[in-house]
C-alpha atoms as a PDB file:
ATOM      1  CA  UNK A   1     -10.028 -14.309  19.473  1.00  0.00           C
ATOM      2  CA  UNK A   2     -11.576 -13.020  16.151  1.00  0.00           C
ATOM      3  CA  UNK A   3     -11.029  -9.257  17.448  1.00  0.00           C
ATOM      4  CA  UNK A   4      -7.120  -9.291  17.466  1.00  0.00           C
ATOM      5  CA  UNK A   5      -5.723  -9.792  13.917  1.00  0.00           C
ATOM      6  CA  UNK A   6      -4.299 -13.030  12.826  1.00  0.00           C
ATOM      7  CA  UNK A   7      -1.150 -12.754  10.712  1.00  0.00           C
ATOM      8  CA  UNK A   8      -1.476 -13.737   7.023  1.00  0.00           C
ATOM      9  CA  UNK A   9       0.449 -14.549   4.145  1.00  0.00           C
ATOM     10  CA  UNK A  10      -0.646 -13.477   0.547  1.00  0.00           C
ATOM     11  CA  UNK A  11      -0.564 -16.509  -1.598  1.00  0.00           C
ATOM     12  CA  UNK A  12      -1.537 -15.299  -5.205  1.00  0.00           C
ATOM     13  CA  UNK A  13      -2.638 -11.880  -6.493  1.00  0.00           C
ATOM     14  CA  UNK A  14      -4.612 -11.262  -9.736  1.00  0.00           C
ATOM     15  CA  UNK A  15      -4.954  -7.997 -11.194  1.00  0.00           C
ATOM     16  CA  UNK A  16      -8.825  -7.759 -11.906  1.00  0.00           C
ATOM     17  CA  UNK A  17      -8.097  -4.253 -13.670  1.00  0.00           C
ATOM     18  CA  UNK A  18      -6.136  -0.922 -14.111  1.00  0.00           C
ATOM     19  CA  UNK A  19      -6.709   0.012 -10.384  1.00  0.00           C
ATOM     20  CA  UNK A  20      -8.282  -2.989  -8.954  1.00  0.00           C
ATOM     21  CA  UNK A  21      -6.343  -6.283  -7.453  1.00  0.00           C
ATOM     22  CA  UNK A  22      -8.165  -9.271  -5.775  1.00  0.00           C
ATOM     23  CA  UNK A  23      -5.832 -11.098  -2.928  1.00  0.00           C
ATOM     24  CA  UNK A  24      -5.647 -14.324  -1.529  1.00  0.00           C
ATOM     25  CA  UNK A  25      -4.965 -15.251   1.832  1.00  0.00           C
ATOM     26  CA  UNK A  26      -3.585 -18.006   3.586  1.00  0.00           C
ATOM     27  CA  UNK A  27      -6.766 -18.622   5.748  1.00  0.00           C
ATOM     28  CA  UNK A  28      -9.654 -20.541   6.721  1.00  0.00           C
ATOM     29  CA  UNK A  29     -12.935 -18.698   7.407  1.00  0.00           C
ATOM     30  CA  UNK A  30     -16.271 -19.452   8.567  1.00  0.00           C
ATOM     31  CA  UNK A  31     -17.977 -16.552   6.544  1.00  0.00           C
ATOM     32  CA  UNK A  32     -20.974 -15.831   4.434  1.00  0.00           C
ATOM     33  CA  UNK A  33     -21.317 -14.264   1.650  1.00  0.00           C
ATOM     34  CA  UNK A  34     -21.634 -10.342   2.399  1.00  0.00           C
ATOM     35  CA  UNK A  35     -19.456 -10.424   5.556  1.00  0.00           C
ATOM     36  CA  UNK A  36     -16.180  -8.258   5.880  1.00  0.00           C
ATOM     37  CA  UNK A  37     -13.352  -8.504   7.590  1.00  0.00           C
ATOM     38  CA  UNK A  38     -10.282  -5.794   8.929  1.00  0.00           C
ATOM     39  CA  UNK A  39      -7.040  -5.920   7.169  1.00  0.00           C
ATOM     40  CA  UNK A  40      -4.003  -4.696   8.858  1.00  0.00           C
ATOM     41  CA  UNK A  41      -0.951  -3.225   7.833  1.00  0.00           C
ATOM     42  CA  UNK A  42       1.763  -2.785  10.389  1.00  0.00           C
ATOM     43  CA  UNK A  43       2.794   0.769  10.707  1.00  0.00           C
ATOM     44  CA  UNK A  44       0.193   2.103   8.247  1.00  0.00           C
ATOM     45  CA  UNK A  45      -2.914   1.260   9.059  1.00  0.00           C
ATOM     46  CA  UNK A  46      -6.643  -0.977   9.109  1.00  0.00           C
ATOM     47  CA  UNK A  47      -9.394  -0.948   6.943  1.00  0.00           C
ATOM     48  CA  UNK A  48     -12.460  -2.927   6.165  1.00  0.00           C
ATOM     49  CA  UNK A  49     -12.790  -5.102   3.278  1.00  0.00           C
ATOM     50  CA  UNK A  50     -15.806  -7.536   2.287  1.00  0.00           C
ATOM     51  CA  UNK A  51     -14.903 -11.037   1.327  1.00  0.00           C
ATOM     52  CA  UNK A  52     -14.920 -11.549  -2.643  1.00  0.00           C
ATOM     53  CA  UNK A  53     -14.073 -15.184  -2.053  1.00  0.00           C
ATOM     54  CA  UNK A  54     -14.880 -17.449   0.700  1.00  0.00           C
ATOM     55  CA  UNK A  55     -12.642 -20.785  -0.232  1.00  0.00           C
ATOM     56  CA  UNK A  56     -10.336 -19.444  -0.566  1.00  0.00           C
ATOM     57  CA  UNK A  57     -10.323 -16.219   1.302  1.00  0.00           C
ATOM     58  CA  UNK A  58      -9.511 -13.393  -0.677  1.00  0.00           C
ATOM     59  CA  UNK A  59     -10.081  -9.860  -0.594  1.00  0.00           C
ATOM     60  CA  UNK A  60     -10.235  -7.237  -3.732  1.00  0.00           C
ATOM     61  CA  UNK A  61      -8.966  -3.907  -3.452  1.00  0.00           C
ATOM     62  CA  UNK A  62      -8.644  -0.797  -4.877  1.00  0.00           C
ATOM     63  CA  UNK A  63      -5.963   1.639  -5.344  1.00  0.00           C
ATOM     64  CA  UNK A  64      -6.965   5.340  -3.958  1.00  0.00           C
ATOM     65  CA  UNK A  65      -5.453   6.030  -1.304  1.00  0.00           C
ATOM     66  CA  UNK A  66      -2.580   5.502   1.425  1.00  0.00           C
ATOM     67  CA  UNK A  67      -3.850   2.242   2.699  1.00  0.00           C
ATOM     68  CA  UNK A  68      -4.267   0.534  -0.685  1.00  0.00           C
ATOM     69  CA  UNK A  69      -1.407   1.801  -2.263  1.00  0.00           C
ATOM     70  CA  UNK A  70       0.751   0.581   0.785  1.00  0.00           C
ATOM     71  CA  UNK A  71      -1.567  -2.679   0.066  1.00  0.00           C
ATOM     72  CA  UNK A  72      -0.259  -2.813  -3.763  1.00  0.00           C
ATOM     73  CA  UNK A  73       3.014  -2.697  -3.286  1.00  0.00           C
ATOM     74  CA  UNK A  74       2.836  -6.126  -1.409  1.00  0.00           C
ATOM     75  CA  UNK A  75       4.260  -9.293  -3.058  1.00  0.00           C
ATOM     76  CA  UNK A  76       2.811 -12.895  -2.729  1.00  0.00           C
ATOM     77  CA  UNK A  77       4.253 -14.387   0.380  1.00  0.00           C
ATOM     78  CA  UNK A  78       4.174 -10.835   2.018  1.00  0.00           C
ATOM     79  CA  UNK A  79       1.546 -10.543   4.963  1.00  0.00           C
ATOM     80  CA  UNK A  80      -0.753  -8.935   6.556  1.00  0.00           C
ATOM     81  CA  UNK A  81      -3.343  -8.724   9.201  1.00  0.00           C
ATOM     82  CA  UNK A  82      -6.871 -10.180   9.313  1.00  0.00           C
ATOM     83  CA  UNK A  83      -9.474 -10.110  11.665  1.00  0.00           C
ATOM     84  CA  UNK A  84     -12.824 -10.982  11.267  1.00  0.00           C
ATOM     85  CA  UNK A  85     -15.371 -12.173   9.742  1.00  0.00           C
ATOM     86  CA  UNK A  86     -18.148  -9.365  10.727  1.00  0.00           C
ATOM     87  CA  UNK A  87     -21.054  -7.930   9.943  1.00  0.00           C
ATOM     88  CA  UNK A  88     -24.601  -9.727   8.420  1.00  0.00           C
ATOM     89  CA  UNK A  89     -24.367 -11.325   5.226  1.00  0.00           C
ATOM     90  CA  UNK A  90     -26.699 -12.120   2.201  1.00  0.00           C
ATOM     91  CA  UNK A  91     -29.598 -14.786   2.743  1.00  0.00           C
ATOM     92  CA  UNK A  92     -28.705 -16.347  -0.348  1.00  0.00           C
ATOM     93  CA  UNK A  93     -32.273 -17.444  -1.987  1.00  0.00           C
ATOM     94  CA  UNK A  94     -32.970 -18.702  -5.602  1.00  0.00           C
ATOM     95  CA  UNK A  95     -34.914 -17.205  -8.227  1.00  0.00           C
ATOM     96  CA  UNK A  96     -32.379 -13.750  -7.421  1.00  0.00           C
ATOM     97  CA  UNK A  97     -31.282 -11.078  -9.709  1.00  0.00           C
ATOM     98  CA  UNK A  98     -27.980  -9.720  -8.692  1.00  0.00           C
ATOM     99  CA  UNK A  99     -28.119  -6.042  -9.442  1.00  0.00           C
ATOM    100  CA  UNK A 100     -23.704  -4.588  -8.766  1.00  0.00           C
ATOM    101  CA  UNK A 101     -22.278  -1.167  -9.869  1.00  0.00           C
ATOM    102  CA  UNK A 102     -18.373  -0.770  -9.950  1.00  0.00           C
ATOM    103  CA  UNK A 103     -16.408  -2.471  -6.908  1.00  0.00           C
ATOM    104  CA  UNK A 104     -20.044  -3.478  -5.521  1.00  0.00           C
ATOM    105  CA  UNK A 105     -19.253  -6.489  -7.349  1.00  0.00           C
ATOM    106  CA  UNK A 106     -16.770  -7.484  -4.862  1.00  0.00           C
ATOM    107  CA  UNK A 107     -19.111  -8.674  -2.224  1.00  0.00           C
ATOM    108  CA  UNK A 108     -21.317 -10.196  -4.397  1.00  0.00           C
ATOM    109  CA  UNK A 109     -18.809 -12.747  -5.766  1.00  0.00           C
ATOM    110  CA  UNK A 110     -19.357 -15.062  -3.098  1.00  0.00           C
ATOM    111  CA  UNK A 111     -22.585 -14.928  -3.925  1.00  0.00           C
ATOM    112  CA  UNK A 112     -23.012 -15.477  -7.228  1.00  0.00           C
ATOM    113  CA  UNK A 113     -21.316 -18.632  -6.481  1.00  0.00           C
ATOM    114  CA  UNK A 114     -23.526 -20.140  -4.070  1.00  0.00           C
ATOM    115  CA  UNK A 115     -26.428 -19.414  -6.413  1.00  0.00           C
ATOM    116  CA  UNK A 116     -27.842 -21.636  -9.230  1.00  0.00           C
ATOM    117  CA  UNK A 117     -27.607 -19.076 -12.219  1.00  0.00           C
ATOM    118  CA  UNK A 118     -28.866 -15.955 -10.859  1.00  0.00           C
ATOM    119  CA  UNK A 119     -29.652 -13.000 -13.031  1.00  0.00           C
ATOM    120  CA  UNK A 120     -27.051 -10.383 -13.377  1.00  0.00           C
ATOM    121  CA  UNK A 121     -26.290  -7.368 -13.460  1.00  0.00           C
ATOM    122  CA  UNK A 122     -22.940  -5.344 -13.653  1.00  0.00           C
ATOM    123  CA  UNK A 123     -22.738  -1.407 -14.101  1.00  0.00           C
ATOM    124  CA  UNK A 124     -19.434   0.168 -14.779  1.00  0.00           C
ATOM    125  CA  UNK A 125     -18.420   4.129 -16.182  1.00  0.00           C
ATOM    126  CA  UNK A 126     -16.197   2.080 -19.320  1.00  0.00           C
ATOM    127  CA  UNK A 127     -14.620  -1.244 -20.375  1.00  0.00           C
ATOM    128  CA  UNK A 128     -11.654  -0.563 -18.336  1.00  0.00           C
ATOM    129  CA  UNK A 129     -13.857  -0.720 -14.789  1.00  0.00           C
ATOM    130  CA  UNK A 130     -14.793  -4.284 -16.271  1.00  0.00           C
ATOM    131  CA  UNK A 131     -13.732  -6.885 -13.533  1.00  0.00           C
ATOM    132  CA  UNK A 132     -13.936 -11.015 -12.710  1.00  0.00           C
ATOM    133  CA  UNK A 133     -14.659 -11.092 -16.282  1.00  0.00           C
ATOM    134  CA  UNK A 134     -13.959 -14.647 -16.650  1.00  0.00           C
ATOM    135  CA  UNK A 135     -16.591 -15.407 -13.540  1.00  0.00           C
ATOM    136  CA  UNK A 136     -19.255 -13.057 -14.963  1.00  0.00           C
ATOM    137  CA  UNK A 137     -19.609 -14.330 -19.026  1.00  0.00           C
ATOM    138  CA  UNK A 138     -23.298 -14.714 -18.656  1.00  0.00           C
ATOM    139  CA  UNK A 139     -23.590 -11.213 -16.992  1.00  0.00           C
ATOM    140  CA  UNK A 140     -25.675  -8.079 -18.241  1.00  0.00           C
ATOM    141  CA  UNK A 141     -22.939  -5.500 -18.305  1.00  0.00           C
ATOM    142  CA  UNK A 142     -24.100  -1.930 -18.315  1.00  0.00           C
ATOM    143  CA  UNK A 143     -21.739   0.667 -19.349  1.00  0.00           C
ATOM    144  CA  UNK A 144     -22.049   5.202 -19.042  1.00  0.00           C
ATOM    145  CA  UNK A 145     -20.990   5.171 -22.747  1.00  0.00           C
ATOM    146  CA  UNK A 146     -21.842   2.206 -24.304  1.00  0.00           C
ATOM    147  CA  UNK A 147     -18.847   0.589 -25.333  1.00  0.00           C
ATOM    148  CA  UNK A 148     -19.883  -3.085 -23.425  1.00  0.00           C
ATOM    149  CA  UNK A 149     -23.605  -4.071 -23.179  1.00  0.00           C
ATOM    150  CA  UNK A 150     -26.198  -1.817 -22.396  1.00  0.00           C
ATOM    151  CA  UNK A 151     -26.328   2.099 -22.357  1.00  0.00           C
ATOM    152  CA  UNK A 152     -27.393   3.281 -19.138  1.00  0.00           C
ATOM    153  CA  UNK A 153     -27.612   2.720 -15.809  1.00  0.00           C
ATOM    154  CA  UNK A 154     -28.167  -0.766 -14.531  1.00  0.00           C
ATOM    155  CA  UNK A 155     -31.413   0.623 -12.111  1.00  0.00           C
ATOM    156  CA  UNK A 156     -32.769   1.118 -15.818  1.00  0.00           C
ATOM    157  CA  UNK A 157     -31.832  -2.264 -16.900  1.00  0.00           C
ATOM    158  CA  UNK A 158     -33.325  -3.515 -13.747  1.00  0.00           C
ATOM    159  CA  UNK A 159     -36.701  -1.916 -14.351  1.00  0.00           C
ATOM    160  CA  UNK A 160     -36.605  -3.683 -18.328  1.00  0.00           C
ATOM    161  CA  UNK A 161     -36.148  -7.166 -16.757  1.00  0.00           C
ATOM    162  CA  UNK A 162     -38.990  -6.810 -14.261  1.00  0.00           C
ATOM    163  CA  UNK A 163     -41.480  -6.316 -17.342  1.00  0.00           C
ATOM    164  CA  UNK A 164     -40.596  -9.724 -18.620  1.00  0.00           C
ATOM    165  CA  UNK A 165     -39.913 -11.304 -15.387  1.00  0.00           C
ATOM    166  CA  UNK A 166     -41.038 -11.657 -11.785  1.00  0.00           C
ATOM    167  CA  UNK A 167     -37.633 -12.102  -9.355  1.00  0.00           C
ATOM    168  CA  UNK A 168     -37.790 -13.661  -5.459  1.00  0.00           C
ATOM    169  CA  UNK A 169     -35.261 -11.113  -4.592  1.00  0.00           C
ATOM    170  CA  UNK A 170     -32.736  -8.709  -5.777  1.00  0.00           C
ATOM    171  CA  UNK A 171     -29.397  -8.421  -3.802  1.00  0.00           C
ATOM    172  CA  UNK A 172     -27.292  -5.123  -4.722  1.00  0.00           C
ATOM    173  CA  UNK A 173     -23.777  -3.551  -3.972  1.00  0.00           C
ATOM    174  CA  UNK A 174     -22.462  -0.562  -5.628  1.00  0.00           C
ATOM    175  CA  UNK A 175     -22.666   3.632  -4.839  1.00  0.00           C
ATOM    176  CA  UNK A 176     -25.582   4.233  -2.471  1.00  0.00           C
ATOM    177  CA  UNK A 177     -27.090   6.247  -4.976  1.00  0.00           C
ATOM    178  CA  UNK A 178     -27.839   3.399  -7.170  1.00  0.00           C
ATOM    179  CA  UNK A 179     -28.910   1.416  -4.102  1.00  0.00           C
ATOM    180  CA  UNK A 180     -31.463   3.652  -3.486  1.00  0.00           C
ATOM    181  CA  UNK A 181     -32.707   3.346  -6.819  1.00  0.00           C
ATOM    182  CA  UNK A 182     -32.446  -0.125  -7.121  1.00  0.00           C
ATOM    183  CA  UNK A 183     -34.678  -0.729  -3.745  1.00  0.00           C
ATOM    184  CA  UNK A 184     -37.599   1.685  -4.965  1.00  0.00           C
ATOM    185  CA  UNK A 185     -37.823  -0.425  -7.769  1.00  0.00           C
ATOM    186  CA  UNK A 186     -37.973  -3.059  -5.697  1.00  0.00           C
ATOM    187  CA  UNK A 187     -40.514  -1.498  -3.542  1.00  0.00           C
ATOM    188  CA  UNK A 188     -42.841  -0.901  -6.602  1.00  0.00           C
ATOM    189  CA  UNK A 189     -42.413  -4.040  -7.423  1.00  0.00           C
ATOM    190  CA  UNK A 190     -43.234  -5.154  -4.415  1.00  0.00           C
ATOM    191  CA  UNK A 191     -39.891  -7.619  -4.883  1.00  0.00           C
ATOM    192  CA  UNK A 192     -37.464  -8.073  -1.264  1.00  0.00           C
ATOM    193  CA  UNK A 193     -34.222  -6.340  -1.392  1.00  0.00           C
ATOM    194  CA  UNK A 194     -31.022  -7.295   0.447  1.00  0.00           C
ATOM    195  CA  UNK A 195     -28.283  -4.224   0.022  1.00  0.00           C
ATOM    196  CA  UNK A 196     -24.850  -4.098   0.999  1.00  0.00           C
ATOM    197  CA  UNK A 197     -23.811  -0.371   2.163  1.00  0.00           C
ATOM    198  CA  UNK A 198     -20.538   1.378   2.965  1.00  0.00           C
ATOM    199  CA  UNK A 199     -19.563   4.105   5.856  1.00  0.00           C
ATOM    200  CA  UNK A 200     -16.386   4.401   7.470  1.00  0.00           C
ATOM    201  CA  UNK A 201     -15.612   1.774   9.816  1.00  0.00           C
ATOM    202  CA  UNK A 202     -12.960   1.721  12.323  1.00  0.00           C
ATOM    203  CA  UNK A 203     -13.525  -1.062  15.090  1.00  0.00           C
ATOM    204  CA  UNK A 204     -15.856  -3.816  12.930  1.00  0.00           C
ATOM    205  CA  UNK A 205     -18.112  -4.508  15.741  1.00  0.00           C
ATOM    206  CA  UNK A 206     -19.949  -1.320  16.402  1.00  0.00           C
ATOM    207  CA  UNK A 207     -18.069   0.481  18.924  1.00  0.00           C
ATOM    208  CA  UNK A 208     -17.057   3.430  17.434  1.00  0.00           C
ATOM    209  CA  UNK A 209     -20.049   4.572  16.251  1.00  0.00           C
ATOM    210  CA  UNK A 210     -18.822   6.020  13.344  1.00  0.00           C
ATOM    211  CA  UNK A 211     -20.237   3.922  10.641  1.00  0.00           C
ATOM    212  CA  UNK A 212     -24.234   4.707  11.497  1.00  0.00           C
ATOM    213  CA  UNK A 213     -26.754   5.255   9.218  1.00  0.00           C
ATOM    214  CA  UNK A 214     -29.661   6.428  11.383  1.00  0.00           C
ATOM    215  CA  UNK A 215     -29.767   4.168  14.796  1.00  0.00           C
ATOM    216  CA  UNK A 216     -28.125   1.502  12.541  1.00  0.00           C
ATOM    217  CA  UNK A 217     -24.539   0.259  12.651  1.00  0.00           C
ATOM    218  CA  UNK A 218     -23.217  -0.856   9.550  1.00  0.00           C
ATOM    219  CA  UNK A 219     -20.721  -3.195  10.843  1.00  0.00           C
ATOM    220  CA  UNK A 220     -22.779  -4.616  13.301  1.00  0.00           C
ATOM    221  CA  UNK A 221     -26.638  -4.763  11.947  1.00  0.00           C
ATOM    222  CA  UNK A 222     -24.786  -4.440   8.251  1.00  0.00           C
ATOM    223  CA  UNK A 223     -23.464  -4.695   6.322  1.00  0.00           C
ATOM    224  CA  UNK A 224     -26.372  -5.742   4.336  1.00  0.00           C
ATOM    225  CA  UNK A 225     -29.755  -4.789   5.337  1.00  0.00           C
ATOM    226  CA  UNK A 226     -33.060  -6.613   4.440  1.00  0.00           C
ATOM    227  CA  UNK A 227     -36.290  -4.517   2.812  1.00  0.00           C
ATOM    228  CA  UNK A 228     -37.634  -4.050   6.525  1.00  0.00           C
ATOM    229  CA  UNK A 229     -34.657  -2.493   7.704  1.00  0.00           C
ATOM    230  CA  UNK A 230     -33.973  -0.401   4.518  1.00  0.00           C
ATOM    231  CA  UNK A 231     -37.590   0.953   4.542  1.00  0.00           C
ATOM    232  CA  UNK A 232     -36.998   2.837   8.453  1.00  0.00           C
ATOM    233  CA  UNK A 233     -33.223   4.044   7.139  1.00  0.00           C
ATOM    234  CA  UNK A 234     -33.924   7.539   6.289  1.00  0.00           C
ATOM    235  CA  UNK A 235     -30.218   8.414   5.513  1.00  0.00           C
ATOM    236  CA  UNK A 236     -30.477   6.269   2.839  1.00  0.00           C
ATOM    237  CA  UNK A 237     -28.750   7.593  -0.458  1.00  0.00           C
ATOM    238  CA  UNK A 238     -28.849  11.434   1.220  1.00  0.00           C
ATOM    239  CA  UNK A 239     -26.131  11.276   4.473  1.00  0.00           C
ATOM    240  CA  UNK A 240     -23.462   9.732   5.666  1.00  0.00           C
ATOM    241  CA  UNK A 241     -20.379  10.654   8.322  1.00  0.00           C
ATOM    242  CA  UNK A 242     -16.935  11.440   7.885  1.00  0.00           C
ATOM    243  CA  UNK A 243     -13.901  10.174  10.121  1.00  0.00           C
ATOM    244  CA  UNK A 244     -15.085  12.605  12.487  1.00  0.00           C
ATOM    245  CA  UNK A 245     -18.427  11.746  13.045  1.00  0.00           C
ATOM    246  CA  UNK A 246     -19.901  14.657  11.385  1.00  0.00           C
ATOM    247  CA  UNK A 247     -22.996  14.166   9.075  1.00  0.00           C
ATOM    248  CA  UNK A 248     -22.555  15.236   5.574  1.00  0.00           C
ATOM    249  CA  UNK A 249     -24.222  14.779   2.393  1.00  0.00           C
ATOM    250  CA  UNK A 250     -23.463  11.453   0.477  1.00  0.00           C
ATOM    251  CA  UNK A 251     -21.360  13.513  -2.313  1.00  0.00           C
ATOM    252  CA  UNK A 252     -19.465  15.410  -0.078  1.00  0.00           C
ATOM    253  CA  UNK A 253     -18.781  11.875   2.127  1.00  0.00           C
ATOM    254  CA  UNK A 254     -17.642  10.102  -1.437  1.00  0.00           C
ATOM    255  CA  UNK A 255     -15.673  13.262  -2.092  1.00  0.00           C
ATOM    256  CA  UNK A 256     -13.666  12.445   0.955  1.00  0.00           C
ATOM    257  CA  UNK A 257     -13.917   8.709   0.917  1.00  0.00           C
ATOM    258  CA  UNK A 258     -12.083   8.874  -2.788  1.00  0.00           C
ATOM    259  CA  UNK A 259      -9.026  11.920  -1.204  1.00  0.00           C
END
């Protein structure tokens, strides 16, 4: 059964930057693009992590905290738990621009795969956030200061493409902030949005309950969510919940998210 996790070994691991490595498992999956899965480590503990390859299955991480540092220090030919996949993924249309900000990207791999030269779009702070380089060499890169591709936030870039071109649909991962953004410009331009979002997730298949965004669960009716369903989610880029359940503003939930 998919809900009891399947032991894994790690069969190569590339370093995609200073804080950020992508892993590769030794497993078959019946996934789409946008869908997550639950990696476990014995004695430590499971978190959620969206696919950023589909064949083969890998998973990229980041280094913050006691999870993913317990994650780094694993070798290739170590293992570790998977269960999964979950969640909804991306619909995966033509004529798409691809709108990511930081790890956001990670989800959107798959994606960019699948598609026949989609538009896109990659935000970072600086170079050094730069990842899948090598993948992305006909991507718009959007940088805080400057020093690769545009100045500026990539919801700016966004709204510069749409005055030269008309886009089927605009998929987008990144900090919920940016989402937002991203999907009112959609809105005005009356283009369909797919996001990915993020909460806390501890089951994967909407039992907990702590992972809602308004009646929504992001495992289950997530993680990404079509125009319809982003226009009723009123939390949206203002709330989220901690471990606890408790309902906090979106800084104060990243705050904790990054401890």
């Amino acid at each position: 059964m998919k809900d009891f996790p399947k032991t894994v070994k790690i069969t190569k691991i590339v370093k995609e930057n200073y804080k950020v490595k992508t892993f590769y498992l030794d497993i078959n999956l019946k996934a789409k693009p946008g869908q997550f899965v639950m990696a476990w480590i014995p004695g430590v503990d499971e978190k959620p992590f969206t696919l950023s390859s589909i064949a083969p299955v890998a998973i990229t991480v980041e280094e913050k905290g006691k999870f993913t540092s317990r994650m780094f220090k694993l070798k290739e030919g170590d293992s570790v738990g998977i269960r999964g996949p979950y969640g909804n993924g991306f619909s995966a249309k033509s004529n798409a621009c691809i709108v990511a900000g930081g790890m956001g990207i990670a989800p959107l791999m798959p994606l960019i795969e699948r598609l026949k030269n989609p538009e896109i779009i990659f935000g970072v702070k600086s170079r050094k956030g730069l990842m899948f380089t090598e993948k992305l060499r006909n991507a718009n890169f959007c940088t805080d200061d400057g020093c690769v591709g545009f100045k500026g936030f990539t919801s700016d870039l966004l709204e510069q493409f749409l005055k030269k071109k008309k886009y089927k649909i605009v998929y987008t991962c990144g900090p919920e902030i940016m989402i937002k953004k991203v999907f009112d410009i959609c809105e005005k331009h009356k283009i369909n949005c797919e996001a990915s979002l993020e909460r806390f997730m501890k089951c994967g298949f909407g039992v907990c309950g702590n992972c809602a965004i308004d009646d929504q669960m992001v495992c289950k009716d997530g993680p990404v969510f079509d125009s319809v369903k982003l226009r009723k989610l009123t939390e949206l880029g203002k709330f989220a919940r901690l471990k606890s359940g408790k309902k906090v503003p979106l800084k104060e939930y990243y705050a904790w998210r990054s401890k």
